[in-house]
Each structure stands twice: as C-alpha cells, then as structure tokens.
N, C-alpha and C. Protein backbone atom coordinates (compact mmCIF):
# COMPACT_ATOMS: atom_id res chain seq x y z
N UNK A 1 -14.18 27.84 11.33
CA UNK A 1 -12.89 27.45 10.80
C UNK A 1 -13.06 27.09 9.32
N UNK A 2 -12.35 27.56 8.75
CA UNK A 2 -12.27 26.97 6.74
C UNK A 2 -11.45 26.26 6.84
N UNK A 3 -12.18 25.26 5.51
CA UNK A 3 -11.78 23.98 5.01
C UNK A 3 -10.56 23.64 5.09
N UNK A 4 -9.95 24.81 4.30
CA UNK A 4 -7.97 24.30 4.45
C UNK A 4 -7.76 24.74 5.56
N UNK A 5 -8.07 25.05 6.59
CA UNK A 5 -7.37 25.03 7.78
C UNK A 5 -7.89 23.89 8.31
N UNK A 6 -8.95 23.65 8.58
CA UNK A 6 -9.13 21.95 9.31
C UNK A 6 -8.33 20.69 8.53
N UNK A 7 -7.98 21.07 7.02
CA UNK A 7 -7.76 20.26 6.64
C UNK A 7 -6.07 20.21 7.06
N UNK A 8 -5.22 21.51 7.32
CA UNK A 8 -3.70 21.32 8.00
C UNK A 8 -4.18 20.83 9.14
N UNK A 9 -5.37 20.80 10.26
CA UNK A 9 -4.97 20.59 11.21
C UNK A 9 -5.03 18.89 11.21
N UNK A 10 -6.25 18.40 10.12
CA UNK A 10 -6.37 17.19 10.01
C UNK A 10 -4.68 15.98 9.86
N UNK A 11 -4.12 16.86 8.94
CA UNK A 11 -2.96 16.54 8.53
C UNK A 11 -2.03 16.07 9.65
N UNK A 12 -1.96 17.60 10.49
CA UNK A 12 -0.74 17.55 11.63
C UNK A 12 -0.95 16.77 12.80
N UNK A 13 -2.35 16.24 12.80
CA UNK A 13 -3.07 15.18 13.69
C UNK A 13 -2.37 13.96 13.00
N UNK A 14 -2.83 13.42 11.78
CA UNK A 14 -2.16 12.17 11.52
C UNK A 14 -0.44 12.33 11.43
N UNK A 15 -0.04 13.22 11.28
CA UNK A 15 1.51 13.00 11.42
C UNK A 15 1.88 12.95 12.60
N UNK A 16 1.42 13.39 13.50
CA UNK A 16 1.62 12.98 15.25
C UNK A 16 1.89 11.65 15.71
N UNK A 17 0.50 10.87 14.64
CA UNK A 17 -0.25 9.87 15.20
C UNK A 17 -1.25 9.03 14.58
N UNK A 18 -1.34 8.42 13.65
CA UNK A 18 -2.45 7.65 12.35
C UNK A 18 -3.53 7.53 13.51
N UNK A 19 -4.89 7.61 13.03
CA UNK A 19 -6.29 7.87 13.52
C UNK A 19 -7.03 6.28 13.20
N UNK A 20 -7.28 5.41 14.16
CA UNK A 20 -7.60 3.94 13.60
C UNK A 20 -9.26 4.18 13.23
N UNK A 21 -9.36 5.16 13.24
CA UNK A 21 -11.20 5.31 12.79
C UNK A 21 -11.46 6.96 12.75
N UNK A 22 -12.49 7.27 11.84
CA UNK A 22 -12.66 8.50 11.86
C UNK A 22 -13.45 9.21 13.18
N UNK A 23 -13.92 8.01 13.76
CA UNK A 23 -14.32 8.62 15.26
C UNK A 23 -12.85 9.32 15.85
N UNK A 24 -12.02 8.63 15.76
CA UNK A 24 -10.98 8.75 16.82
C UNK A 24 -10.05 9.93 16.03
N UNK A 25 -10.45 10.26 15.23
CA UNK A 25 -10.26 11.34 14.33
C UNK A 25 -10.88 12.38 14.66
N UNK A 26 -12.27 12.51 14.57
CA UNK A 26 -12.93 13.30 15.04
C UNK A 26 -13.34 13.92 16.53
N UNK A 27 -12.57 12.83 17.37
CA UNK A 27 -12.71 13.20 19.30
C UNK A 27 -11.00 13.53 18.93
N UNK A 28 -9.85 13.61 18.09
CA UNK A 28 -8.90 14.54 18.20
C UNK A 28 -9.13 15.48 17.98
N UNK A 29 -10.23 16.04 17.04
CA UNK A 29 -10.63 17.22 16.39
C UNK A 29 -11.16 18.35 17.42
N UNK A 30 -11.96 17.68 17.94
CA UNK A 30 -12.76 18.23 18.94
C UNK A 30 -11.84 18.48 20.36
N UNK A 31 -10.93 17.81 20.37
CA UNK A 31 -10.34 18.23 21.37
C UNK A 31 -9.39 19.73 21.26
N UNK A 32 -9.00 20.01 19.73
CA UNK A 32 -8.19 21.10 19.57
C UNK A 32 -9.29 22.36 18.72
N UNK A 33 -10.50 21.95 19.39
CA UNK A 33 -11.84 23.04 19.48
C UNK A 33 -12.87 22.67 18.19
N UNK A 34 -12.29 21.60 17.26
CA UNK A 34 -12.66 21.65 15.66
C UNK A 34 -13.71 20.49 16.37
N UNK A 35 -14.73 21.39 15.94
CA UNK A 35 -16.62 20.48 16.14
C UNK A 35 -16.93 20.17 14.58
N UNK A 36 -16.76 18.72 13.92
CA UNK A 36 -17.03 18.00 12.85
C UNK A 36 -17.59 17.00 12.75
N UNK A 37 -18.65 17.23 11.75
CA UNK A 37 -19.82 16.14 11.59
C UNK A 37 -18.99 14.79 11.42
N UNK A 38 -19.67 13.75 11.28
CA UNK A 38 -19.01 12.81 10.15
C UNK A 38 -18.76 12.54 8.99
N UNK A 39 -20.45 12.89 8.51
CA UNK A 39 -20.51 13.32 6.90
C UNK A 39 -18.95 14.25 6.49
N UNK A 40 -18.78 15.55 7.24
CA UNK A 40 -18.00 16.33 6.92
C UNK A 40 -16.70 15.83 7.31
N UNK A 41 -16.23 14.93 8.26
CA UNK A 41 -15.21 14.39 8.41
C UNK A 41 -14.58 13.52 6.59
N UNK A 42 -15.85 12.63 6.65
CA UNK A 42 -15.66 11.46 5.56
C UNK A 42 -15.15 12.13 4.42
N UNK A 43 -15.66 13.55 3.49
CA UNK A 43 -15.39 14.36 2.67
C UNK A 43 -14.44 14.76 2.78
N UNK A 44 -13.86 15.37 3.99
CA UNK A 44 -12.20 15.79 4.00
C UNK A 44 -11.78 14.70 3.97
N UNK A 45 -11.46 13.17 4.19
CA UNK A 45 -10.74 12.11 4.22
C UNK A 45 -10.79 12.13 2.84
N UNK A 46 -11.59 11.86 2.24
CA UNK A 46 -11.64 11.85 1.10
C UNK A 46 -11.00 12.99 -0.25
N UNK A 47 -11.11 13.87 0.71
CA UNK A 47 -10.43 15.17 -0.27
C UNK A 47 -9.04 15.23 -0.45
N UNK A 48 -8.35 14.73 1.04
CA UNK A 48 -7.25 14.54 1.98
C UNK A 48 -6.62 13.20 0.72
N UNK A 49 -7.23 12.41 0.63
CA UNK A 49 -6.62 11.30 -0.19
C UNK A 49 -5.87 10.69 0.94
N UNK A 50 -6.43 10.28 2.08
CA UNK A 50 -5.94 9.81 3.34
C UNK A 50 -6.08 8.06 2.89
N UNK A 51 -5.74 7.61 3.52
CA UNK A 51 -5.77 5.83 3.05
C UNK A 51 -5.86 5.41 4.49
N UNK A 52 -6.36 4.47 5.34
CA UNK A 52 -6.17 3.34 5.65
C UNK A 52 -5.85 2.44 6.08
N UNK A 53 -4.62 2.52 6.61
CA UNK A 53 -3.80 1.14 5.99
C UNK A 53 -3.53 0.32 7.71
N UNK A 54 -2.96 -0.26 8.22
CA UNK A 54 -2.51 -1.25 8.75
C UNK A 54 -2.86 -0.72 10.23
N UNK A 55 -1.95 0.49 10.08
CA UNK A 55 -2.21 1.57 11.70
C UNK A 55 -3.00 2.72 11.47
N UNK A 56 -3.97 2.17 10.79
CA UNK A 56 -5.20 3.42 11.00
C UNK A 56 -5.06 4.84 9.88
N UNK A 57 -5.61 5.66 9.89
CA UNK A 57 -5.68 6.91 8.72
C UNK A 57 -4.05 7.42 8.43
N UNK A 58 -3.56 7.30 7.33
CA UNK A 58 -2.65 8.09 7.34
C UNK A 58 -2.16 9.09 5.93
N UNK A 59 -1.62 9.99 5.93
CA UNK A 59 -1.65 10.88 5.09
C UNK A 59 -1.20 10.42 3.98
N UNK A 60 -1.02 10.64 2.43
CA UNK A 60 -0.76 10.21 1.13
C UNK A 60 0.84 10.58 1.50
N UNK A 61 1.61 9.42 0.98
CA UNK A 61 3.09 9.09 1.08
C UNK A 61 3.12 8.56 2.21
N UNK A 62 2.69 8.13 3.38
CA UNK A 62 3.40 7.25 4.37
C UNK A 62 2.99 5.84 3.91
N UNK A 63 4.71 5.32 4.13
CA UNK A 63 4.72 4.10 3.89
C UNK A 63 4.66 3.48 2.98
N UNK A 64 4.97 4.23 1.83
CA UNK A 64 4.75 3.85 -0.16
C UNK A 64 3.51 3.50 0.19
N UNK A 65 2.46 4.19 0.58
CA UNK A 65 1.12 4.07 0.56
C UNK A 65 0.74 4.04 -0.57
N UNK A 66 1.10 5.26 -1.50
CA UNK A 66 0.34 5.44 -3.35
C UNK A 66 0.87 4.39 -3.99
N UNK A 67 2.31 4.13 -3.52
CA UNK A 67 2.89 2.87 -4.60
C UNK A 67 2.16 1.66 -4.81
N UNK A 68 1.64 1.20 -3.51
CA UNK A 68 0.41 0.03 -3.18
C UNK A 68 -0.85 0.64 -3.77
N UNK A 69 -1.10 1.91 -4.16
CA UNK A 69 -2.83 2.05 -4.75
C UNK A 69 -2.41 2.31 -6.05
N UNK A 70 -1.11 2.80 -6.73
CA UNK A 70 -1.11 2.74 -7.97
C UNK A 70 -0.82 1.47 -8.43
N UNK A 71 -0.08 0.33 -8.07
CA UNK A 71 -0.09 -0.61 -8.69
C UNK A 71 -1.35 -1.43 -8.20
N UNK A 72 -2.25 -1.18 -7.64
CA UNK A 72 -3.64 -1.75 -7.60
C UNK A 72 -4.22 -1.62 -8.65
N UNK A 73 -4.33 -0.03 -8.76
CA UNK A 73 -5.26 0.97 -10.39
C UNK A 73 -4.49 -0.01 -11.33
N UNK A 74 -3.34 0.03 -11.65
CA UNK A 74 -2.99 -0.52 -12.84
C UNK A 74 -3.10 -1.73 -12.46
N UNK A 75 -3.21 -2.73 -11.55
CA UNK A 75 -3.18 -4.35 -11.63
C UNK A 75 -4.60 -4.77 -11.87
N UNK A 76 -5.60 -3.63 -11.87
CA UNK A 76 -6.95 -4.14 -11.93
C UNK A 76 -7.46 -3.54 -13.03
N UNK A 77 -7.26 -2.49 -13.66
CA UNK A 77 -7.94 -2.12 -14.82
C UNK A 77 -7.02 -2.44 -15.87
N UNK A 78 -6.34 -2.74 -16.43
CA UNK A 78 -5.13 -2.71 -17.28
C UNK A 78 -5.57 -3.94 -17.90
N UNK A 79 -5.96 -4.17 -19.00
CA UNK A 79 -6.33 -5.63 -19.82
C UNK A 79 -5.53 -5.33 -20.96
N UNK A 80 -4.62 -5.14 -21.69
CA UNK A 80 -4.09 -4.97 -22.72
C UNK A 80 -2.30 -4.07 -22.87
N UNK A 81 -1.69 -4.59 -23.39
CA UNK A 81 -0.19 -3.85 -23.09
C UNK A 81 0.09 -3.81 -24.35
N UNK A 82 0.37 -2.92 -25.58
CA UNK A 82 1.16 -2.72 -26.63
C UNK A 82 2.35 -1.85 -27.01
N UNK A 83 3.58 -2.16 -27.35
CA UNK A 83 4.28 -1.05 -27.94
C UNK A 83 4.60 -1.23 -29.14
N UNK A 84 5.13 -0.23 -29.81
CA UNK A 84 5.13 0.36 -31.26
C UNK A 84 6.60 1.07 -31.25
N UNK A 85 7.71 1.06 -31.63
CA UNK A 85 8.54 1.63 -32.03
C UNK A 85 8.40 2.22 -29.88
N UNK A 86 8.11 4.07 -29.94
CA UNK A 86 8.64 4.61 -28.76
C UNK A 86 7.20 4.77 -28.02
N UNK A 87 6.23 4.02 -28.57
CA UNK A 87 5.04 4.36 -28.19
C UNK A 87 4.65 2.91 -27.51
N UNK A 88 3.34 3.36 -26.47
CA UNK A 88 2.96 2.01 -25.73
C UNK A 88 1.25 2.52 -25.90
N UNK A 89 0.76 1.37 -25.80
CA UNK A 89 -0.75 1.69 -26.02
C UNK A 89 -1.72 0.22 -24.61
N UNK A 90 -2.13 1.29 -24.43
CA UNK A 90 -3.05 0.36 -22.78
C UNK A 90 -4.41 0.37 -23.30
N UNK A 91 -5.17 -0.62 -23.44
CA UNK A 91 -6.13 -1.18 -22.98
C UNK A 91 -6.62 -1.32 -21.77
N UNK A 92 -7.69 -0.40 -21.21
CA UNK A 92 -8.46 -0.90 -19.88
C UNK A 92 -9.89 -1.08 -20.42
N UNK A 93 -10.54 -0.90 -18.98
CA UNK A 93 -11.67 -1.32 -18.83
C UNK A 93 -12.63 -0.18 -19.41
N UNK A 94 -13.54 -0.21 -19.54
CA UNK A 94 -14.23 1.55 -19.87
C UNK A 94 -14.49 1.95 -18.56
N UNK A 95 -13.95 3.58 -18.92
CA UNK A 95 -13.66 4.52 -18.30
C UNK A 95 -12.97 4.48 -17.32
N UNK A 96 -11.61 3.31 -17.44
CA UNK A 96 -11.06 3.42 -16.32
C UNK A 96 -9.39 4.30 -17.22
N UNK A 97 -9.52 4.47 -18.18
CA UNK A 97 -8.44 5.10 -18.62
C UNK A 97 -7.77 6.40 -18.12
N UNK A 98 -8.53 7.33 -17.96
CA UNK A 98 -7.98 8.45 -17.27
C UNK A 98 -7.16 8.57 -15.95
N UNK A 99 -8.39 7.57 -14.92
CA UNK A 99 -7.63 7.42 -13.51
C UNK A 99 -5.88 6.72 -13.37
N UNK A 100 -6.27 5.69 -14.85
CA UNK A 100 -4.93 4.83 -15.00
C UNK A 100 -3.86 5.53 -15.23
N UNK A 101 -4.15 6.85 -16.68
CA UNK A 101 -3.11 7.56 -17.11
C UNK A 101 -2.68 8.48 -15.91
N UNK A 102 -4.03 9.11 -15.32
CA UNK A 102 -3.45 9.99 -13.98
C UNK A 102 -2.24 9.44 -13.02
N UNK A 103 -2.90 7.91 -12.45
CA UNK A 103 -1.76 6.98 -11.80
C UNK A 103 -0.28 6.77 -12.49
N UNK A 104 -0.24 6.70 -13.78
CA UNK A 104 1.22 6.50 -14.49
C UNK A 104 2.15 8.02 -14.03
N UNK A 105 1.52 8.95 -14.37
CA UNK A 105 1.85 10.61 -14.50
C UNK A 105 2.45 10.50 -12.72
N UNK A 106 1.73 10.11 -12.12
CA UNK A 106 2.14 10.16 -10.44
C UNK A 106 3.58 9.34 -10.47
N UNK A 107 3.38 8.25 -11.06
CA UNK A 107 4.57 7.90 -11.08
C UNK A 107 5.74 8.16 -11.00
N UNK A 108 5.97 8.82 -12.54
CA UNK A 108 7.16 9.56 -12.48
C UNK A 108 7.91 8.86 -12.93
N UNK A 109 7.80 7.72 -14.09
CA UNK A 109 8.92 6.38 -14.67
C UNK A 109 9.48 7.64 -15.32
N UNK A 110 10.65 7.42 -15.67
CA UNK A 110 11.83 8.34 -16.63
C UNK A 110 11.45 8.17 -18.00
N UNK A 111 10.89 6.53 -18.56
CA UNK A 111 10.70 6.35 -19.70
C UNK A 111 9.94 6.92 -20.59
N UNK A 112 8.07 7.23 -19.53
CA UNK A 112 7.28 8.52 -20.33
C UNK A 112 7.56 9.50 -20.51
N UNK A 113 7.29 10.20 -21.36
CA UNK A 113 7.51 11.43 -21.46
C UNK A 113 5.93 12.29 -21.14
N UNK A 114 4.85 11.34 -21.81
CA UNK A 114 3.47 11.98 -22.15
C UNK A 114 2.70 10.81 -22.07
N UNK A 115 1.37 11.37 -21.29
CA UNK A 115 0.51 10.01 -21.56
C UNK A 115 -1.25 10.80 -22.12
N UNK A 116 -2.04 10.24 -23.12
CA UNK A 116 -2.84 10.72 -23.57
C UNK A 116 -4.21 9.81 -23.35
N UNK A 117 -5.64 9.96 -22.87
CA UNK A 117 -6.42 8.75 -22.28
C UNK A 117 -7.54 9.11 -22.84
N UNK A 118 -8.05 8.24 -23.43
CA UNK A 118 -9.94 8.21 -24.10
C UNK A 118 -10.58 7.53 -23.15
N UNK A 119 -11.37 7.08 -23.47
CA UNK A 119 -12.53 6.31 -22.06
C UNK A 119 -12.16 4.81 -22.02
N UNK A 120 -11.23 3.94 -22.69
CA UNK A 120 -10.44 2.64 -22.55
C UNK A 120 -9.05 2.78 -22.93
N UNK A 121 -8.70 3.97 -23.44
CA UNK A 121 -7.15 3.74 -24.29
C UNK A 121 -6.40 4.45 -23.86
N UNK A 122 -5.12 4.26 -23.48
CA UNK A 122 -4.20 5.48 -22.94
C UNK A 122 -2.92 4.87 -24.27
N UNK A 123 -2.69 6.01 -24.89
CA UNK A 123 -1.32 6.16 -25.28
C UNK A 123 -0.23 7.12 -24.67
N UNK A 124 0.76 5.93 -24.37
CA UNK A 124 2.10 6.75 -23.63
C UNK A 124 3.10 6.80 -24.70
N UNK A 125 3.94 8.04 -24.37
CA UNK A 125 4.51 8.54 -25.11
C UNK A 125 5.92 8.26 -24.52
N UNK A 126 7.52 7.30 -25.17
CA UNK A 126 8.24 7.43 -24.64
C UNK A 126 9.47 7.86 -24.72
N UNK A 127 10.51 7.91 -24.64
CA UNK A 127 11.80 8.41 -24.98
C UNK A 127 12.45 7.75 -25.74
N UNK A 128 12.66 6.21 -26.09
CA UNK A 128 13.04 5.87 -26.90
C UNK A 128 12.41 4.43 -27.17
N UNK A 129 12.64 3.70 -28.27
CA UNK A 129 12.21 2.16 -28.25
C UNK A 129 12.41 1.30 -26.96
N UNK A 130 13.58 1.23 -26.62
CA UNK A 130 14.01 0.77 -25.82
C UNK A 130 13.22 0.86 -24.22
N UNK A 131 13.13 2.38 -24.15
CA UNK A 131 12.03 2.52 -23.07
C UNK A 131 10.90 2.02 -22.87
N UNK A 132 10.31 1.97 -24.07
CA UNK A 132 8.94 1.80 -24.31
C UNK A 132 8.79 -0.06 -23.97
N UNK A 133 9.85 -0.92 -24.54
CA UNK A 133 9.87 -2.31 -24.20
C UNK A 133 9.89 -2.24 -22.74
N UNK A 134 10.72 -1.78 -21.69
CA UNK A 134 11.04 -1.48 -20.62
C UNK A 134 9.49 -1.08 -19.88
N UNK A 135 8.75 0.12 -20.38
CA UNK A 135 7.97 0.32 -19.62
C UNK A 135 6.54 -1.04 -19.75
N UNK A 136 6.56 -1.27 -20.37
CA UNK A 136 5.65 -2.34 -21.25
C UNK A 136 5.75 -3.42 -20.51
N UNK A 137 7.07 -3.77 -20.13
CA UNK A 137 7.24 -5.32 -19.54
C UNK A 137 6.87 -4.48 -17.74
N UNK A 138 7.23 -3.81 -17.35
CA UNK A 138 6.88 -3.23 -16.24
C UNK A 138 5.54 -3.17 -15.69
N UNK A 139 4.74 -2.47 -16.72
CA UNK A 139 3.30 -2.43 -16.64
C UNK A 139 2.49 -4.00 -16.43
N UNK A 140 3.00 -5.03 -17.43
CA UNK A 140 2.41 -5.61 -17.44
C UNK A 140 3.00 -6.72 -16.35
N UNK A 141 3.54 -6.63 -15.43
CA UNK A 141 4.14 -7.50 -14.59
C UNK A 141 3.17 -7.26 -13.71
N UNK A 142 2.69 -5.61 -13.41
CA UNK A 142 2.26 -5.20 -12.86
C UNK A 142 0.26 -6.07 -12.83
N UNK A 143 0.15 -6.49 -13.93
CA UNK A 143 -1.58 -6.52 -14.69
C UNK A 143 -1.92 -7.81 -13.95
N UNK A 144 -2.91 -7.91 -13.68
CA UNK A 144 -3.88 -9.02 -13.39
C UNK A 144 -4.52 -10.22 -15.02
N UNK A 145 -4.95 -9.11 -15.35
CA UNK A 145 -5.56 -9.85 -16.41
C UNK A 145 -4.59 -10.33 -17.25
N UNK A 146 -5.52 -11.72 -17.93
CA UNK A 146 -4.40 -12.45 -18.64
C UNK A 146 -3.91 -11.76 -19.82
N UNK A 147 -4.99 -11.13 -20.43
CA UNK A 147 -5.11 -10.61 -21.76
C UNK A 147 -3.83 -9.70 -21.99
N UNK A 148 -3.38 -9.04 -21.07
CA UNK A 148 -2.45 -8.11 -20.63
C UNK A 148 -0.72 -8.86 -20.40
N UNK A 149 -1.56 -9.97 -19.70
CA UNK A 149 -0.18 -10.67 -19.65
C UNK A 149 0.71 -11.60 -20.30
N UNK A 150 -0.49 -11.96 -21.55
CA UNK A 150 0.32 -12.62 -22.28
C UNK A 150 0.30 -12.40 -24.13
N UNK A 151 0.13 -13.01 -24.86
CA UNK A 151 0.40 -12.98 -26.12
C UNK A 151 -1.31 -13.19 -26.78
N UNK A 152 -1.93 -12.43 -26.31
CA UNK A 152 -3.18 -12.40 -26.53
C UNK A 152 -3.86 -11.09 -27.11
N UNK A 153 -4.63 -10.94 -27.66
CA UNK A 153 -5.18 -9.40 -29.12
C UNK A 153 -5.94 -9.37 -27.48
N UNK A 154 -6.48 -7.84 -28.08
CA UNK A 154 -7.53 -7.43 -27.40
C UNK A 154 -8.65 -8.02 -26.48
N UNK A 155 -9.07 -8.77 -27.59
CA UNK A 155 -10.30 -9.35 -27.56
C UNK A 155 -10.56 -10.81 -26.98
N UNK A 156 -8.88 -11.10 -26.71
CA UNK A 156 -8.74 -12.25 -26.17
C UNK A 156 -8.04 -13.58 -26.89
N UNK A 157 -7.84 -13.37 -28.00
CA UNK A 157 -8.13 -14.79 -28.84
C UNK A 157 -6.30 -14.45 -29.43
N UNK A 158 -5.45 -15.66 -29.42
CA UNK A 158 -3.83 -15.69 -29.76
C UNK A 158 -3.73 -14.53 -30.99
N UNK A 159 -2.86 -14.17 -31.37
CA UNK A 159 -2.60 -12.92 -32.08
C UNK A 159 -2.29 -14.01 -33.20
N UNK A 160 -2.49 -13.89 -34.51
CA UNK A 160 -2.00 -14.39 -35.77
C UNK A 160 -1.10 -13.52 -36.29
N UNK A 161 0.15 -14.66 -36.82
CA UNK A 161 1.40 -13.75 -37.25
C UNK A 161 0.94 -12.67 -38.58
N UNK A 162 1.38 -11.33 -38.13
CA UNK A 162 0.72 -10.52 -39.03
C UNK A 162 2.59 -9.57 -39.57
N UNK A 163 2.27 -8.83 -40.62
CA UNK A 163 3.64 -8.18 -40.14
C UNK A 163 3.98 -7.60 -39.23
N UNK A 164 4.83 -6.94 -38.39
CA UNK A 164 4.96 -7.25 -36.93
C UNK A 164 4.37 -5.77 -36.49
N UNK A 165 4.41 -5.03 -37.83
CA UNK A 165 3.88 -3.46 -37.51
C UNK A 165 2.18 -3.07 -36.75
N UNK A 166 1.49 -4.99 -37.59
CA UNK A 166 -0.02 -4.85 -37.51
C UNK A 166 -0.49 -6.12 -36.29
N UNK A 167 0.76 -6.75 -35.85
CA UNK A 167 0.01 -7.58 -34.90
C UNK A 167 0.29 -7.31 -33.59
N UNK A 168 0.94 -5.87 -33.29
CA UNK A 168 0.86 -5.03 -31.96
C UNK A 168 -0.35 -4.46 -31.66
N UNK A 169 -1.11 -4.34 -32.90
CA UNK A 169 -2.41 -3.45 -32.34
C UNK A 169 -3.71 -4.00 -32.33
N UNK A 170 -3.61 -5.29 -33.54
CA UNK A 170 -5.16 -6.02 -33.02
C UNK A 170 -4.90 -7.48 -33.48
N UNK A 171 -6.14 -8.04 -32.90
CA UNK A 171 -5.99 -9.47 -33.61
C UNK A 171 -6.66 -10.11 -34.87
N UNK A 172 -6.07 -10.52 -35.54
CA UNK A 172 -6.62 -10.41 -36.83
C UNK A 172 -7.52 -12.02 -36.71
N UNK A 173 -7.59 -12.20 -35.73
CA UNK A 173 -8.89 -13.55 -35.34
C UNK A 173 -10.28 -13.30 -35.32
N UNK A 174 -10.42 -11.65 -35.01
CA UNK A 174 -11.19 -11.07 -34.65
C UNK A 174 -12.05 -10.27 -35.29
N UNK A 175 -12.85 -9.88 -35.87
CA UNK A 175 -13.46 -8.80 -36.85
C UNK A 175 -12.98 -7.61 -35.78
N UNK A 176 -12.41 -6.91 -36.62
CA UNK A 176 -12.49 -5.18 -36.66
C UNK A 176 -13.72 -4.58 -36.21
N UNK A 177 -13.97 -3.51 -35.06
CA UNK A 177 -14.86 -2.58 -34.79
C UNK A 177 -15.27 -1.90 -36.08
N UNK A 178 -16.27 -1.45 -36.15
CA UNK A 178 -16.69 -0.59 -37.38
C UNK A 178 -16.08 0.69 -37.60
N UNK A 179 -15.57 1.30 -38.62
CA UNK A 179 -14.74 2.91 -39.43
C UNK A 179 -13.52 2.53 -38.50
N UNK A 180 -13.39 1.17 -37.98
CA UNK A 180 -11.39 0.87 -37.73
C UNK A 180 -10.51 1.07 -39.06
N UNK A 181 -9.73 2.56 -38.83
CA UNK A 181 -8.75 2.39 -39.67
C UNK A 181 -7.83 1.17 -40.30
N UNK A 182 -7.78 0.54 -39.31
CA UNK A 182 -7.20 -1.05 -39.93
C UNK A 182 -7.59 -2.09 -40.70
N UNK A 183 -9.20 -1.68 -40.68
CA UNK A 183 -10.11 -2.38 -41.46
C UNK A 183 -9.87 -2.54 -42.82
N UNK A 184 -9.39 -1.35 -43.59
CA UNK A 184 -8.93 -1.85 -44.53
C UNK A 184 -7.50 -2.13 -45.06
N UNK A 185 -6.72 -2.10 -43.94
CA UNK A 185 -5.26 -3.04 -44.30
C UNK A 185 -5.78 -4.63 -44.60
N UNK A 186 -7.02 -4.88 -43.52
CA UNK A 186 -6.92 -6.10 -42.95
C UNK A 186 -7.62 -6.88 -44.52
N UNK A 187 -8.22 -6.23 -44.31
CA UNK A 187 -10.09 -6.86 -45.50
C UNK A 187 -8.52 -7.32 -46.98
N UNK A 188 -9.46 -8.34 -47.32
CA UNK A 188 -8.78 -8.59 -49.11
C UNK A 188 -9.29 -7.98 -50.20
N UNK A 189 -8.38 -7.64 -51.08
CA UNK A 189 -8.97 -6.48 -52.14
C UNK A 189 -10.21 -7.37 -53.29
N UNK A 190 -11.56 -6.50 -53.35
CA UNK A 190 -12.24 -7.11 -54.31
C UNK A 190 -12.13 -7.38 -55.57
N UNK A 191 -10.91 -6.41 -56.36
CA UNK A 191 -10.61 -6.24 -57.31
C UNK A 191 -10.02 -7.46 -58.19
C-alpha cells in the first residue's frame, strides 16, 4: 500500500472515531489489512499534522485544534511587537521566525497582506495603519513574554522618548548591534 493511501485511510479512521494512542491506531489499521510499524505509524502522525488532544488523535481542524497550536507558536516565541505606519515588525526567539510567520499566513487575519521572516525577525506587511495597530495589539495579547507585552526595546530595558519614528524599533538604552543602520542616527556628531 503507498503512503497517501494509508495516509486517506489513516484520516477516514480518525473521522469515524479519534484514536486515544497510536497502538489503537495501529490495531484499526490492521484490522482494514494495513500491517504498520510504529516507527512508520509515528512519521505519518507526524506528516498527518494529527494532534492529540482531549479524545485521543485527531485530524488538523477538529475542534479549532490549529487555533490552540497557533496561538501557542505565537504565545511562546514572540518577544517583541512593533508597528510603523502599515508595517509590524516581530521579534522572536532565534530561529523561531519562520514557523511563527508560517503560523500568521495560516491564519488568515484580513489585516496582512505579506509576511517576510529571517532567523528572529518577521516583517508583516499590512493594509493600512490602522490594521497594523489592530494586528499588533492582537498579537501581543496573544505573547507570553513581557518584552512583547509591554513598553519595553528589544533588549528589555524601558524605551527612551526618541522621535516616535525611532523609538518603535530600538532602545536607545541600549548600544546598537554592530553595521545597525540606526547606529548612526543614534551616535552624536564628532564634528
């Protein structure tokens, strides 16, 4: 039998009926002729994006299942919330940026339009100012960390009143990373 076919039959098993263990997964399997390791069970669960939850294995969308793992992804990696005019800028953890931007994109908020992710930074792209405040206060309702949740730079330390263009993006408490473009707004002229 190939993969995508065990994997519909895996499917039409949990929509019958959520599986409280992959044993009991695998003695359904076997009963409709499908002989599967465990190893090979665990990999299709996993491929499956099956979850878990309360009554045993069940397929991605029952029960706002993703809604509960995307606002996990974002309540646990998310340390930083900025917007800019129509733009929002996230701070995570390293390398948790991609999975985060992937999770936003699942979403489906009206307000993004585009989201773009380096190995800590996601910039979202939004429809208007207005959105962007909107998605911003959303996200971060969503955040665990304080840094995220309140009036705090990057790095942790209260934001100093800067003009309002330069104290969305760092804290000027803080030394600048090295070749930071901001570095030299920030620095005083020697001249």
């Amino acid at each position: 039998m190939s993969k995508a076919s065990r994997h519909r039959t895996i499917l039409t098993l949990l929509g019958q009926r959520p599986a409280a263990s992959q044993c009991e997964l695998q003695h359904a399997l076997s009963k409709r002729g499908i002989q599967v390791g465990q190893a090979t069970l665990s990999r299709d669960v996993h491929a499956l994006g099956l979850v878990k939850g309360s009554r045993g294995y069940q397929p991605p969308g029952e029960l706002g299942v993703p809604r509960i793992i995307a606002h996990r992804v974002i309540s646990e990696s998310v340390v930083g919330v900025r917007s800019v005019h129509n733009l929002l800028v996230l701070k995570t953890f390293d390398g948790d940026a991609r999975p985060v931007a992937a999770t936003l994109e699942e979403e489906n908020w009206p307000e993004a339009i585009g989201t773009l992710a380096g190995q800590d930074t996601i910039l979202i792209v939004c429809s208007d100012n207005r959105g962007a405040r909107k998605l911003a206060a959303r996200i971060r309702a969503q955040c665990r960390h304080p840094k995220a949740r309140g009036r705090l730079g990057w790095w942790g330390h209260a934001v100093e009143s800067l003009p309002s263009q330069l104290s969305s993006f760092y804290c000027a408490a803080t030394p600048l990373p090295p070749n930071n473009p901001l570095q030299r707004v920030r620095q005083p002229s020697t001249r």
